[in-house]
Protein backbone atom coordinates (compact mmCIF):
# COMPACT_ATOMS: atom_id res chain seq x y z
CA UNK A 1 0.00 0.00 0.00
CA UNK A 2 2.99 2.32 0.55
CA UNK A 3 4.48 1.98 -2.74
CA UNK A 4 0.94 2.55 -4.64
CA UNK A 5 1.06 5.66 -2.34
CA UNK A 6 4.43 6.53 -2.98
CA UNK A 7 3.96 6.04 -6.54
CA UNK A 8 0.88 8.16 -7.13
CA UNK A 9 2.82 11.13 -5.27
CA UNK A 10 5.43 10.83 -7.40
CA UNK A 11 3.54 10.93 -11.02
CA UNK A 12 1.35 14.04 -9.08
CA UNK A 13 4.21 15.51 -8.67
CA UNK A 14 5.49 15.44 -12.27
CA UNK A 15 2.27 16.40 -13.29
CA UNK A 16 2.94 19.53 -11.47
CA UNK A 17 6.64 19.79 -12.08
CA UNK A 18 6.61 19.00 -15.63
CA UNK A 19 5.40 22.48 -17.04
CA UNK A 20 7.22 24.32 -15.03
CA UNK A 21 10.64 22.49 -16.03
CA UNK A 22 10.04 22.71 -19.77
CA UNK A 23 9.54 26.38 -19.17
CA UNK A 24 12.80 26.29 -17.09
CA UNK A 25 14.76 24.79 -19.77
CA UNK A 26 14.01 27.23 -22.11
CA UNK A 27 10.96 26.19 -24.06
CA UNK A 28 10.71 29.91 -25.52
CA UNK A 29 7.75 28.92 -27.93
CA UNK A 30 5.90 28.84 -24.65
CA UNK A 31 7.11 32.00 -23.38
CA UNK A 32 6.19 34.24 -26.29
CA UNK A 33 3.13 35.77 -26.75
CA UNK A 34 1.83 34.68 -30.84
CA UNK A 35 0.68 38.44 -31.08
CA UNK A 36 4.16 38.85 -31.47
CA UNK A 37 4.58 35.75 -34.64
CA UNK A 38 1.07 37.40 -36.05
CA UNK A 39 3.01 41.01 -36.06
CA UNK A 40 6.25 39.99 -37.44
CA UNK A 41 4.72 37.76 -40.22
CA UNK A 42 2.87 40.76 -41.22
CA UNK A 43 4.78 43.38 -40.99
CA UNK A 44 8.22 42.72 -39.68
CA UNK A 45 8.96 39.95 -42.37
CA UNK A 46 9.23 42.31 -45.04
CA UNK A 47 12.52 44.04 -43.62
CA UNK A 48 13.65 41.16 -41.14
CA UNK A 49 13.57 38.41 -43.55
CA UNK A 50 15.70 39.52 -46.16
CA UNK A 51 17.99 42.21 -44.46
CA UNK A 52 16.65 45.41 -45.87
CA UNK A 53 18.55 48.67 -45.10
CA UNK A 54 20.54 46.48 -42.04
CA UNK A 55 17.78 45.05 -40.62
CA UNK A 56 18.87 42.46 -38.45
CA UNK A 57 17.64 38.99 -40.11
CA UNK A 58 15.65 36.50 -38.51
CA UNK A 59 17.64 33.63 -37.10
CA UNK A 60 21.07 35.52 -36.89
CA UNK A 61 22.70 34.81 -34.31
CA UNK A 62 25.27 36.96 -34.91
CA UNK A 63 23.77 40.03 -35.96
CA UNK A 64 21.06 39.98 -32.95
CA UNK A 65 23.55 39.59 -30.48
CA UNK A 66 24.84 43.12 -29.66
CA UNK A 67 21.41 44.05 -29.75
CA UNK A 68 20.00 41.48 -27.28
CA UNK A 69 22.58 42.60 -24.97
CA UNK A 70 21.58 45.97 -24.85
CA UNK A 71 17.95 44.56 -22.96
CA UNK A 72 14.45 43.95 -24.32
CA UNK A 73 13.57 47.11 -23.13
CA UNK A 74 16.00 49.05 -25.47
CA UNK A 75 14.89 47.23 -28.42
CA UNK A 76 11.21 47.58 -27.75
CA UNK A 77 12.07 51.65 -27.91
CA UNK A 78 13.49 51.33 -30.89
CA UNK A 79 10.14 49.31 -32.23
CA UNK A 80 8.19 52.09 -31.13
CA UNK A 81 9.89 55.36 -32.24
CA UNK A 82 12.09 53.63 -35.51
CA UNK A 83 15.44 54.15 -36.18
CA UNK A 84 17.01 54.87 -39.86
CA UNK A 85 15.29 53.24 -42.46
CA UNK A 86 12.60 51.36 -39.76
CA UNK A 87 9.54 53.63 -39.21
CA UNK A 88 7.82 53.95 -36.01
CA UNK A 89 5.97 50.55 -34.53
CA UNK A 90 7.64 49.19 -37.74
CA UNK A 91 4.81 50.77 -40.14
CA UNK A 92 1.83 48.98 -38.64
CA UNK A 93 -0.69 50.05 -35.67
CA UNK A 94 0.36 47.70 -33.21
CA UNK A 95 0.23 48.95 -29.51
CA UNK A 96 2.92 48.72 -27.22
CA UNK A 97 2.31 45.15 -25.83
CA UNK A 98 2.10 43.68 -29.69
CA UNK A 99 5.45 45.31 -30.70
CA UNK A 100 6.96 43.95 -27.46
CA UNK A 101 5.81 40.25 -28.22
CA UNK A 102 7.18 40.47 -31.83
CA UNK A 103 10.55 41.92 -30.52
CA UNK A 104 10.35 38.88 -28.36
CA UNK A 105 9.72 36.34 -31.20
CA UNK A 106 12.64 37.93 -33.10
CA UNK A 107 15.07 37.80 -29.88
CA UNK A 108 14.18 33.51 -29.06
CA UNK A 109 13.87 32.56 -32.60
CA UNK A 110 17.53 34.53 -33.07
CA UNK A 111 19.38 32.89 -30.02
């Protein structure tokens, strides 16, 4: 009786556990908000795909890195106010939270 006890705490308690370890081990898919995927596949993409006017491209490593180390919150203000070619909020009427989650899809699919 103490092992069927013992055994049903122990699959509870991966049941619990299990979420919060995928999460932990850096399952970013299911950290980003897919406001921000919606965003960048309709407006982003057009600049961030091919490398327009230095855009950094989607999936490069190398050219995201100096800008993920200046913070998520320094890249969100450039989202919102634009910088050389990049208009403000990237052309599109996103608010605030939208532009953050498609900086955020940009930064884990680019790490």
């Amino acid at each position: 009786m103490f092992k069927l006890a013992y055994a049903a705490s122990a699959i509870a308690l991966g049941v619990v556990l299990a979420p919060a370890a995928a999460f932990a081990a850096g399952d970013a898919a299911a950290a980003v908000n897919p406001a921000g995927e919606k965003l960048y596949k309709s407006a982003c993409v057009t600049c961030h795909s091919t490398g327009i006017a230095n855009a950094p491209k989607l999936g490069n490593k190398a050219a995201w890195a100096p800008l993920i180390a200046q913070g998520m919150d320094a890249m969100v203000e450039v989202a919102i106010k634009g910088k050389g070619a990049m208009p403000p909020r990237g052309a599109s009427s996103a608010d605030d939270v939208t532009l953050r989650a498609a900086v955020e899809y940009m930064v884990h699919a680019s790490q």
